[in-house]
Each structure stands twice: as C-alpha cells, then as structure tokens.
N, C-alpha and C. Protein backbone atom coordinates (compact mmCIF):
# COMPACT_ATOMS: atom_id res chain seq x y z
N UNK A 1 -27.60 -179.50 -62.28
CA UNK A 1 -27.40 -180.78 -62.92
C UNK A 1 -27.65 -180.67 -64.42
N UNK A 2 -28.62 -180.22 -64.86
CA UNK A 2 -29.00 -179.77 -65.85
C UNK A 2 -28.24 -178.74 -67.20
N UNK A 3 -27.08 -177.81 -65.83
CA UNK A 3 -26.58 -177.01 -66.84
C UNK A 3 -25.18 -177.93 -67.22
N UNK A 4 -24.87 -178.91 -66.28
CA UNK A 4 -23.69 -179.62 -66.32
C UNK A 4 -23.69 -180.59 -67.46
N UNK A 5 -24.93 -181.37 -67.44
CA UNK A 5 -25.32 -182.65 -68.38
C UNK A 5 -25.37 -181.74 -69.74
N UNK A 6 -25.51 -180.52 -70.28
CA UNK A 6 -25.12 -180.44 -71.73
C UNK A 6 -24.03 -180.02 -72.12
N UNK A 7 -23.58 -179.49 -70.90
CA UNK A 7 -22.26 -178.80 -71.61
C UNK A 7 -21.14 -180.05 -71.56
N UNK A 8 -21.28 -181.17 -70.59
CA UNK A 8 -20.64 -182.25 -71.17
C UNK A 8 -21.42 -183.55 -72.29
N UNK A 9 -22.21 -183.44 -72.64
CA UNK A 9 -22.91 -183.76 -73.74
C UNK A 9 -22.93 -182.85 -74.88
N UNK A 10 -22.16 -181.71 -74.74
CA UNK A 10 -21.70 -181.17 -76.14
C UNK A 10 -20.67 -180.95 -76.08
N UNK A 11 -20.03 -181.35 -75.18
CA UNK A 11 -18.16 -181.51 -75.30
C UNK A 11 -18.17 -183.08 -76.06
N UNK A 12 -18.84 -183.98 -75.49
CA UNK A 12 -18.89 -185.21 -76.11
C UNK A 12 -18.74 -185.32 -77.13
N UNK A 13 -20.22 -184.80 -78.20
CA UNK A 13 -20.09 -184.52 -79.15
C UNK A 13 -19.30 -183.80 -80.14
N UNK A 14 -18.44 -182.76 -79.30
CA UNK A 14 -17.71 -182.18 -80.00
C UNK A 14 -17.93 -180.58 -80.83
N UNK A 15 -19.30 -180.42 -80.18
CA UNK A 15 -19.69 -179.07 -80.51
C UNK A 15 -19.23 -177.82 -79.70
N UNK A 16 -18.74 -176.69 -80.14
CA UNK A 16 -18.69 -175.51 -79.59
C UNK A 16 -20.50 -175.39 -79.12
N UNK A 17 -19.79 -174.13 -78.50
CA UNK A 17 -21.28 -173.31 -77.64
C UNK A 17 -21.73 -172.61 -79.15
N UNK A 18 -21.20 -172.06 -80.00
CA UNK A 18 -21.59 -171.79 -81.56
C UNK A 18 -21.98 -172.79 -82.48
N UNK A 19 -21.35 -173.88 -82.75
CA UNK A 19 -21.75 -174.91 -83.68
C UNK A 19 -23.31 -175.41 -82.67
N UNK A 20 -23.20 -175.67 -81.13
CA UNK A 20 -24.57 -175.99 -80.92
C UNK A 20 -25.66 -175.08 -80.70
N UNK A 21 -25.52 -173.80 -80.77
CA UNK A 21 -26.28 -172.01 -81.00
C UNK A 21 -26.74 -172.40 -82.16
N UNK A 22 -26.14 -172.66 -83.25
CA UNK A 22 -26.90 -172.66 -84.63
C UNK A 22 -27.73 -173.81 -84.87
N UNK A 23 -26.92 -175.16 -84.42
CA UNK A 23 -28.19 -175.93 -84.41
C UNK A 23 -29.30 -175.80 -83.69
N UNK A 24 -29.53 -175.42 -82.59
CA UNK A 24 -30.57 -175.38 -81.85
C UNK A 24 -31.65 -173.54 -82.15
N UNK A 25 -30.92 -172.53 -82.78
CA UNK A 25 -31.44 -171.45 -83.39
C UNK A 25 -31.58 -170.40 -82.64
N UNK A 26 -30.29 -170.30 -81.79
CA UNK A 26 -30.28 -169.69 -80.34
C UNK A 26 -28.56 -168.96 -80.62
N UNK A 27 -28.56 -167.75 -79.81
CA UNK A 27 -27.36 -167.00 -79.44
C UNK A 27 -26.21 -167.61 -79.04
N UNK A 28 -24.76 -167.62 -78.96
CA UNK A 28 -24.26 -168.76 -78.36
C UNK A 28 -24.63 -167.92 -76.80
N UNK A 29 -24.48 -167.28 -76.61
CA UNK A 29 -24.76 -166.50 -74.92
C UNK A 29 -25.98 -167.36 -74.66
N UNK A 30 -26.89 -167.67 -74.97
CA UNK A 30 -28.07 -168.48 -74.41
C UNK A 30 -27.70 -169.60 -74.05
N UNK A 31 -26.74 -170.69 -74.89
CA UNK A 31 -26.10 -171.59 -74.50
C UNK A 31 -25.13 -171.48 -73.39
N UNK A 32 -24.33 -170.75 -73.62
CA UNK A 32 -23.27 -170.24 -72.23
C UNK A 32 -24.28 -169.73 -70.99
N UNK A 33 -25.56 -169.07 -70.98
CA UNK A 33 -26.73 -169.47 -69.84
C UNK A 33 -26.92 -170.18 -69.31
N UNK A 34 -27.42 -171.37 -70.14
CA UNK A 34 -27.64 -172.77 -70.30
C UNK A 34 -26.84 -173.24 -68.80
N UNK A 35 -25.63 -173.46 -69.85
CA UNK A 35 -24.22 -174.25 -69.12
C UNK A 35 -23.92 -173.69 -68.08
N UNK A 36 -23.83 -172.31 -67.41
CA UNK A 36 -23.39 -171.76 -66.32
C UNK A 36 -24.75 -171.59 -65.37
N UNK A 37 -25.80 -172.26 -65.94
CA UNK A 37 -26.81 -172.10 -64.71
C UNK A 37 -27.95 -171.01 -64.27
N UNK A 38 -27.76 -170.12 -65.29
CA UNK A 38 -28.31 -168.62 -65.17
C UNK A 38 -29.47 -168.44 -65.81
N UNK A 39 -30.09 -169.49 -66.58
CA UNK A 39 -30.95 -170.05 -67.05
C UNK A 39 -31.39 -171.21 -67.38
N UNK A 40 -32.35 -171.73 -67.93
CA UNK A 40 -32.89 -172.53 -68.09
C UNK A 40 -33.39 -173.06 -69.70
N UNK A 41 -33.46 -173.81 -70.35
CA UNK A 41 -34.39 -174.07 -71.46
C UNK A 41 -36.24 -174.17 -71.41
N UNK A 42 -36.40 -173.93 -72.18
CA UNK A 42 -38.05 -173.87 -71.96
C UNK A 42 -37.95 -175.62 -72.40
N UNK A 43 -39.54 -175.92 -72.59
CA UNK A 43 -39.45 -177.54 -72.73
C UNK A 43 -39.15 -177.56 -73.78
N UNK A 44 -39.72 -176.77 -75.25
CA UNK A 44 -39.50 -177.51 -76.29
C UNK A 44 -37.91 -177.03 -76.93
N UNK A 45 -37.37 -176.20 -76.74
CA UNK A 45 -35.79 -176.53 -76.53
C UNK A 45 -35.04 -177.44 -75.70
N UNK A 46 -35.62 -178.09 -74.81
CA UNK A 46 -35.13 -178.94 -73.95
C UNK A 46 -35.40 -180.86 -75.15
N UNK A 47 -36.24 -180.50 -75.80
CA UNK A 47 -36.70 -181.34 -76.21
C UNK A 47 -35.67 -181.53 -77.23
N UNK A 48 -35.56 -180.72 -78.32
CA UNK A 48 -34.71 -180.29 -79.29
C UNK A 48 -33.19 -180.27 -78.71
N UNK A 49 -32.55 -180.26 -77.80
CA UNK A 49 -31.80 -180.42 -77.19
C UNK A 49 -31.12 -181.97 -77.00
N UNK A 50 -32.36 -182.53 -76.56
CA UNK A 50 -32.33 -184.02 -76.50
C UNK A 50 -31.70 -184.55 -78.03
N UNK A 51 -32.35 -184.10 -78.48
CA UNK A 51 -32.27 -184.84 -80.35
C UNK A 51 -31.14 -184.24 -80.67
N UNK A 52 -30.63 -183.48 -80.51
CA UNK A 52 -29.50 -182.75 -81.31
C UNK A 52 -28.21 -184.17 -80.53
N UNK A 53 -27.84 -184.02 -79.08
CA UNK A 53 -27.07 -184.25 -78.36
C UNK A 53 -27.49 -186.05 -78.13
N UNK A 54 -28.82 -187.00 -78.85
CA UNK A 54 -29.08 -188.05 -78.97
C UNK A 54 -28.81 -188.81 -77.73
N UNK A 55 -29.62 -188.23 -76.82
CA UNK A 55 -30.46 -188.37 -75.56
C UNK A 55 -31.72 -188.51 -75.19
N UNK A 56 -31.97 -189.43 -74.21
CA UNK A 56 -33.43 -188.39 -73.83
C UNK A 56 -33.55 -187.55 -72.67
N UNK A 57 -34.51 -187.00 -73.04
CA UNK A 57 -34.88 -186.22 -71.84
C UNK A 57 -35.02 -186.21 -70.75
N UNK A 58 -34.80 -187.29 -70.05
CA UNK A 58 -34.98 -187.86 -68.88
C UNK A 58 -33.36 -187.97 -68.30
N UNK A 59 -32.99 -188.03 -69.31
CA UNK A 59 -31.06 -188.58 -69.23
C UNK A 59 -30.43 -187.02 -69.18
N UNK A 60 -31.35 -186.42 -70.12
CA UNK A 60 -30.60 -184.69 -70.17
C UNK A 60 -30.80 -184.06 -68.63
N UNK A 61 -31.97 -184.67 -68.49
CA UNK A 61 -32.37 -183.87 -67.07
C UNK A 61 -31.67 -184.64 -65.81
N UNK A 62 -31.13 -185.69 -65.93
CA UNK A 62 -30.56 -186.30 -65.02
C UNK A 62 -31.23 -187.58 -64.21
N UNK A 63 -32.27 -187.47 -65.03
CA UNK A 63 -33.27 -188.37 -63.90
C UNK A 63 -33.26 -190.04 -64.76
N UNK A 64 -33.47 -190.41 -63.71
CA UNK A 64 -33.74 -192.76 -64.02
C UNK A 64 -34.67 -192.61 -64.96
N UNK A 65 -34.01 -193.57 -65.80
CA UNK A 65 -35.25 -194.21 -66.82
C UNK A 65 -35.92 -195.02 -66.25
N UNK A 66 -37.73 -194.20 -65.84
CA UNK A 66 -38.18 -194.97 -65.10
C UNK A 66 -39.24 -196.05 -65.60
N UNK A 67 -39.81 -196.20 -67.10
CA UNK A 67 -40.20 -197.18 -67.35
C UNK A 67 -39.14 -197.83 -68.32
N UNK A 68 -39.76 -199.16 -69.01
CA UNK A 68 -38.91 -199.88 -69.86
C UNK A 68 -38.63 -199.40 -71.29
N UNK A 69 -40.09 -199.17 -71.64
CA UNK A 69 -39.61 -198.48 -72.87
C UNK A 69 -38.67 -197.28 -72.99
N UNK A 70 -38.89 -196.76 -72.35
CA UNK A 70 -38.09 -195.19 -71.87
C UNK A 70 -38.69 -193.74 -72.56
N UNK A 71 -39.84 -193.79 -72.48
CA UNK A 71 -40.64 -192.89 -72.67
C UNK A 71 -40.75 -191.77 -71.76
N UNK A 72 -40.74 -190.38 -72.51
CA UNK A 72 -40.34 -189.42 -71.67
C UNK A 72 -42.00 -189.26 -70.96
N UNK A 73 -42.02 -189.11 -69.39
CA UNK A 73 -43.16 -188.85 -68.51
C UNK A 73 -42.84 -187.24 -68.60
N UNK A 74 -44.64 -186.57 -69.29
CA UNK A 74 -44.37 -185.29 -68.98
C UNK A 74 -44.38 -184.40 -68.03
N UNK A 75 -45.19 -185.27 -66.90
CA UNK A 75 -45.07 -184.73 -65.50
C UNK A 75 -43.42 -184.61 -65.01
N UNK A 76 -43.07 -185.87 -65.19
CA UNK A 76 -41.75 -185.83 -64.58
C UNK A 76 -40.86 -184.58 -65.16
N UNK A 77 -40.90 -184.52 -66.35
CA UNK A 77 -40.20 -183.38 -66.75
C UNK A 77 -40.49 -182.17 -66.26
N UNK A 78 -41.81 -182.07 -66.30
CA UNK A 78 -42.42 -180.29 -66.30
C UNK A 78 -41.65 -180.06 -64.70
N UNK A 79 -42.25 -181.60 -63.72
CA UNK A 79 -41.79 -181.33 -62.49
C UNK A 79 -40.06 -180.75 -62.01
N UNK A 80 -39.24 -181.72 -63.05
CA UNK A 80 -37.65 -181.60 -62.92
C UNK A 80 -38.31 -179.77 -63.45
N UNK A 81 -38.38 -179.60 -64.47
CA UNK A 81 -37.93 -178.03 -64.86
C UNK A 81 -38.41 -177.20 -63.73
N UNK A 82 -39.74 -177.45 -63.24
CA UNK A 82 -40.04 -176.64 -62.46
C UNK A 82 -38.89 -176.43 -60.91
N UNK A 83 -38.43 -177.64 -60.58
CA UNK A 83 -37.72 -177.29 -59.66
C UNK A 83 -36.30 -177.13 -60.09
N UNK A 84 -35.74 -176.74 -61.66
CA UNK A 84 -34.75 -176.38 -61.78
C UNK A 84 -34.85 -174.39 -61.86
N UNK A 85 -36.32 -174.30 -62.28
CA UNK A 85 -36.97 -172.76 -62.19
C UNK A 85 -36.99 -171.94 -60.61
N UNK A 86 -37.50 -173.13 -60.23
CA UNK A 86 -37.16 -172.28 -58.15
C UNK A 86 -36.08 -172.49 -58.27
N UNK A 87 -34.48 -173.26 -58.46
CA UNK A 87 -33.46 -173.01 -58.10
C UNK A 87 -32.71 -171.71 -58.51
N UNK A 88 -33.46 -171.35 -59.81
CA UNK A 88 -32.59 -170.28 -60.51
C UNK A 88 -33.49 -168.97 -60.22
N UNK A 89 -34.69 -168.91 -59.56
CA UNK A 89 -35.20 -167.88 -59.06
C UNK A 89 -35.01 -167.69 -57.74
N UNK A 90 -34.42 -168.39 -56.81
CA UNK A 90 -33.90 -168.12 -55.82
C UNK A 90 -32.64 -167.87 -55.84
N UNK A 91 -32.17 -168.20 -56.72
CA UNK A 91 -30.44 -167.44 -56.65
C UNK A 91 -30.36 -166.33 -57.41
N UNK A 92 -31.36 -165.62 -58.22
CA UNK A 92 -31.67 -164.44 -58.94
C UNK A 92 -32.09 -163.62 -57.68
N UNK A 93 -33.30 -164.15 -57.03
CA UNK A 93 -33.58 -163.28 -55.98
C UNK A 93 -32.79 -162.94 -54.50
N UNK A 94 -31.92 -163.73 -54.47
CA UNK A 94 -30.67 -163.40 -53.30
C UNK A 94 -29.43 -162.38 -54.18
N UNK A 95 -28.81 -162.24 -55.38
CA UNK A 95 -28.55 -161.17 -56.44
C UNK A 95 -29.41 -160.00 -56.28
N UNK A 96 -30.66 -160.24 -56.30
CA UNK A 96 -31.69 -158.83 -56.58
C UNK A 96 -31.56 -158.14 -54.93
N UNK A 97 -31.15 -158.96 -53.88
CA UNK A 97 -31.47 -158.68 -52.87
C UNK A 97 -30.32 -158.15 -52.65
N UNK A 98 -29.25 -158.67 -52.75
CA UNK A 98 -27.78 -157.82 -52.52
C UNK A 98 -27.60 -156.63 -53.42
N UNK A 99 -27.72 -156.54 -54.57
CA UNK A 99 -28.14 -155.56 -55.49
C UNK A 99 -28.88 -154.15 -54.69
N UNK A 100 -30.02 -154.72 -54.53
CA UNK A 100 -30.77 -153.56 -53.31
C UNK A 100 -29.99 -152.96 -52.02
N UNK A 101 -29.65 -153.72 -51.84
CA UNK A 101 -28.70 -153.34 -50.24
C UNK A 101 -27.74 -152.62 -51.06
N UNK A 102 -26.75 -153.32 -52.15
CA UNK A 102 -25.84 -152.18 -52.28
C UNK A 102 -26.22 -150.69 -52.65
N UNK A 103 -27.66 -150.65 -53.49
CA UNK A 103 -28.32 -149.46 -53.65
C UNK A 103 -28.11 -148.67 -53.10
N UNK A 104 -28.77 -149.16 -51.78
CA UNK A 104 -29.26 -148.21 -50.23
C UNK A 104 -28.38 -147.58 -49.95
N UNK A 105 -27.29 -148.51 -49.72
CA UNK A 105 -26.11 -148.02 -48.99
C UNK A 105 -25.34 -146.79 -50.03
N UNK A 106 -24.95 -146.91 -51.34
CA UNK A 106 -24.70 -146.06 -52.17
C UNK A 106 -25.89 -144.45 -52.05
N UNK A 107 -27.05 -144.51 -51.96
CA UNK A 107 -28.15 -143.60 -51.87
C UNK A 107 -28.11 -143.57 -50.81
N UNK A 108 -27.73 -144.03 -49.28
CA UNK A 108 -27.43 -142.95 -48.04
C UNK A 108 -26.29 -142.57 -48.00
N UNK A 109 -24.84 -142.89 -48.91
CA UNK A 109 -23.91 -142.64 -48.54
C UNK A 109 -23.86 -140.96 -49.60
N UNK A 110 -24.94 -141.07 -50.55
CA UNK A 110 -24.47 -140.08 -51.29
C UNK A 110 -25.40 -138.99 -50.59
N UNK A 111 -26.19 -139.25 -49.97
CA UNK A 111 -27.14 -138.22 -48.85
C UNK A 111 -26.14 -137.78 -48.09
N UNK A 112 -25.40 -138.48 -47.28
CA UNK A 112 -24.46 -138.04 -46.19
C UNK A 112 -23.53 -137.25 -46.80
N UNK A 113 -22.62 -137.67 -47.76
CA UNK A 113 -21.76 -136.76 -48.55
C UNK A 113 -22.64 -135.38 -48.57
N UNK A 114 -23.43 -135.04 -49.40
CA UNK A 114 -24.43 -133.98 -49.97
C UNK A 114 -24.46 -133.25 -48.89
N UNK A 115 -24.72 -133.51 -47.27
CA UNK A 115 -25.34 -132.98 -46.34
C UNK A 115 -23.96 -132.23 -45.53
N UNK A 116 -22.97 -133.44 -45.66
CA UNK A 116 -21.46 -132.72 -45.18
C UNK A 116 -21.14 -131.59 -46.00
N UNK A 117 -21.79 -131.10 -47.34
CA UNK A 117 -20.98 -130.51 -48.35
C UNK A 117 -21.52 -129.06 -47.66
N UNK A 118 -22.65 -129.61 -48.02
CA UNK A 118 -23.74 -128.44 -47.25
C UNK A 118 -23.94 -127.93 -45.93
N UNK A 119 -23.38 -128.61 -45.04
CA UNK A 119 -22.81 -128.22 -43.74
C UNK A 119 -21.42 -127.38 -43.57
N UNK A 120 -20.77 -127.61 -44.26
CA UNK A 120 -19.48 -127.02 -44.63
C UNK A 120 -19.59 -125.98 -44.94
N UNK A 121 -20.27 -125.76 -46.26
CA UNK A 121 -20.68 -124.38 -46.71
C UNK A 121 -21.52 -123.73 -46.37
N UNK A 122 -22.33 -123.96 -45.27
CA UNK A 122 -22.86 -123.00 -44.26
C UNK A 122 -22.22 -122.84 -43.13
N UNK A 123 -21.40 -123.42 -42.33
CA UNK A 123 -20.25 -123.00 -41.74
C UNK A 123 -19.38 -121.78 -42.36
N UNK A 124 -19.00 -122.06 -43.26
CA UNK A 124 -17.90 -121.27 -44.03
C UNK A 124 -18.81 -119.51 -44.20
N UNK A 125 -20.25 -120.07 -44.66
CA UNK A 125 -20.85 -118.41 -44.76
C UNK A 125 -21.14 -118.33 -43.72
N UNK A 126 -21.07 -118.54 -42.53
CA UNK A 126 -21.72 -117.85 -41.53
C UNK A 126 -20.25 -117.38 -41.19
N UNK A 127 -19.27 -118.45 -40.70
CA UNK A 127 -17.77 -117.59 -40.73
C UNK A 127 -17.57 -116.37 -41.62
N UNK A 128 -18.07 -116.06 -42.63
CA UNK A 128 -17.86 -115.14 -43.77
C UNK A 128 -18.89 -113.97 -43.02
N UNK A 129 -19.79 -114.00 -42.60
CA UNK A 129 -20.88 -113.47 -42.14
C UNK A 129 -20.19 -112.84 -40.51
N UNK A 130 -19.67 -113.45 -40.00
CA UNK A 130 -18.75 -112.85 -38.71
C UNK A 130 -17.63 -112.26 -38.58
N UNK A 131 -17.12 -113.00 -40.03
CA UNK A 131 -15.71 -112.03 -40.43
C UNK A 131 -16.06 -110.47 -40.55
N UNK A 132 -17.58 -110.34 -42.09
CA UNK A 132 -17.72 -109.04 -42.30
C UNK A 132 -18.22 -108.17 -41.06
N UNK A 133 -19.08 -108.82 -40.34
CA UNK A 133 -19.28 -108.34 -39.01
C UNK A 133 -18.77 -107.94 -38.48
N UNK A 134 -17.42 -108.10 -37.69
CA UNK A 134 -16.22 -107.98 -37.10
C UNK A 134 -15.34 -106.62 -37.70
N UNK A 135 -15.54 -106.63 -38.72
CA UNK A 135 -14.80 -105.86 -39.68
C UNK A 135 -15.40 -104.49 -39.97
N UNK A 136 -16.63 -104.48 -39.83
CA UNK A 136 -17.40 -103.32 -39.91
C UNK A 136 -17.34 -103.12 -38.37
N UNK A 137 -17.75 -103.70 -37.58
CA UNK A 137 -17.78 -102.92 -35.97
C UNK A 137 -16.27 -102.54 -36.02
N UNK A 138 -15.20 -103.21 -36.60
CA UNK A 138 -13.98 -102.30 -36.95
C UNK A 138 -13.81 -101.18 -37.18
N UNK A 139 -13.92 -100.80 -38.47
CA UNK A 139 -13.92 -99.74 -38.76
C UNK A 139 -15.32 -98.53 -38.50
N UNK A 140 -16.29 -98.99 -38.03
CA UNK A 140 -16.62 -98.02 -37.21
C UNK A 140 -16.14 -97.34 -36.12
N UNK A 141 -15.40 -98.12 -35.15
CA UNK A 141 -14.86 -97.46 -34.28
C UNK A 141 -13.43 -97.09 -34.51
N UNK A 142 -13.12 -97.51 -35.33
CA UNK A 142 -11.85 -96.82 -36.13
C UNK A 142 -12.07 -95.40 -36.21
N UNK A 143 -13.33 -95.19 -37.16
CA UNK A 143 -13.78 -94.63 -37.75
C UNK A 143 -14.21 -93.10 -36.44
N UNK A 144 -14.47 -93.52 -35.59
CA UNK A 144 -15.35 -93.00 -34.37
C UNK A 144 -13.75 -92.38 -33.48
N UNK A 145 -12.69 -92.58 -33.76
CA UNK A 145 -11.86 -92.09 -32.90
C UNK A 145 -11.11 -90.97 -33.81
C-alpha cells in the first residue's frame, strides 16, 4: 500500500523517480525500491516524504485520519512501518529460500557431473589397463612359439 500511495502521489505531482531522488537526497533506484515494494523508507524519510508530496503521514501510509486535528500518532506509524517491515522480510526470506534450493541443486548437480567424469575415466584406464594386458600375454606367446 505504501509503495503504491507514492508512486501515485508523485505521478500526481508530476515528479519523475529523479526530480523526487533529489528532493528527498536519495538515488533514484531507492525510489524505484520504494515504489516496487523491495523496500521501505525509514521514518524520517517517510516523514520528509510526506512534506515533499503535501500529505500526511497517516494518508501516505494509507491509514484513517484518526483524530480531528489530524495529528500524526507515532505509535500508529512505527506500528504501520513495522508491519510493512514483516511484509518485506518475508518476501525477502521466501527469495533467500528459493535462492538456497537453487544452490543445492546446482552444488549436487555439479558433484554428480564431477563423479560421472571420474567414473568414466576410470573405466577407460582400467579398459587401457586390460587392453595392455591382453597385449602383452600376446606377444608373449607369440613370442613363445
């Protein structure tokens, strides 16, 4: 919700992901984070955020203005970020987890390769090893008549 509400609150406005990078004193890639979900703002960019895009914080984050004046509650916030932080550390850690599996599977598949190579080529010398064998009891009795 969070990455949605700025990137159409700076389409609103009319800012690129660059024109709002420089105001806020950030990479545009941090912003393109931002917007695609892959991160998060800390509070006091979230704050600064608000002011740039002439919101509040409560509205950036998606949540009811819940008193009259409309004063930002810092619980409420820390709470919204915090559960926008488990959303994006659980979808980091299902990534880290497929990541690993593909590991494994790459590091037993390159064991198995390695072990066929090496099976092969001890096949092949021991064939080499029965050939010369063969070949000498050959010509010994070649040799013997």
């Amino acid at each position: 919700m969070l990455n949605q509400n700025i990137k159409s609150l700076r389409n609103k406005k009319g800012f690129t992901q660059e024109d709002f990078a420089i105001r806020l004193n950030v990479v545009r890639q941090t912003v393109s984070k931002w917007e695609n979900g892959l991160s998060v703002p800390d509070a006091e960019q979230l704050i600064r955020i608000a002011e740039i895009l002439e919101v509040s914080v409560n509205e950036l984050l998606g949540m009811k203005i819940a008193d009259e004046v409309g004063e930002i509650e810092i619980n409420d916030v820390a709470v919204q970020l915090a559960r926008i932080n488990e959303h994006l550390a659980a979808k980091n850690s299902r990534w880290a987890c497929i990541l690993k599996f593909v590991k494994i599977i790459a590091v037993v598949s390159a064991i198995i390769f390695v072990s066929c190579i090496f099976i092969v080529l001890m096949s092949l010398a021991m064939f080499q090893n029965n050939t010369d064998t063969e070949d000498s009891e050959a010509e010994i009795v070649y040799e013997e008549n």
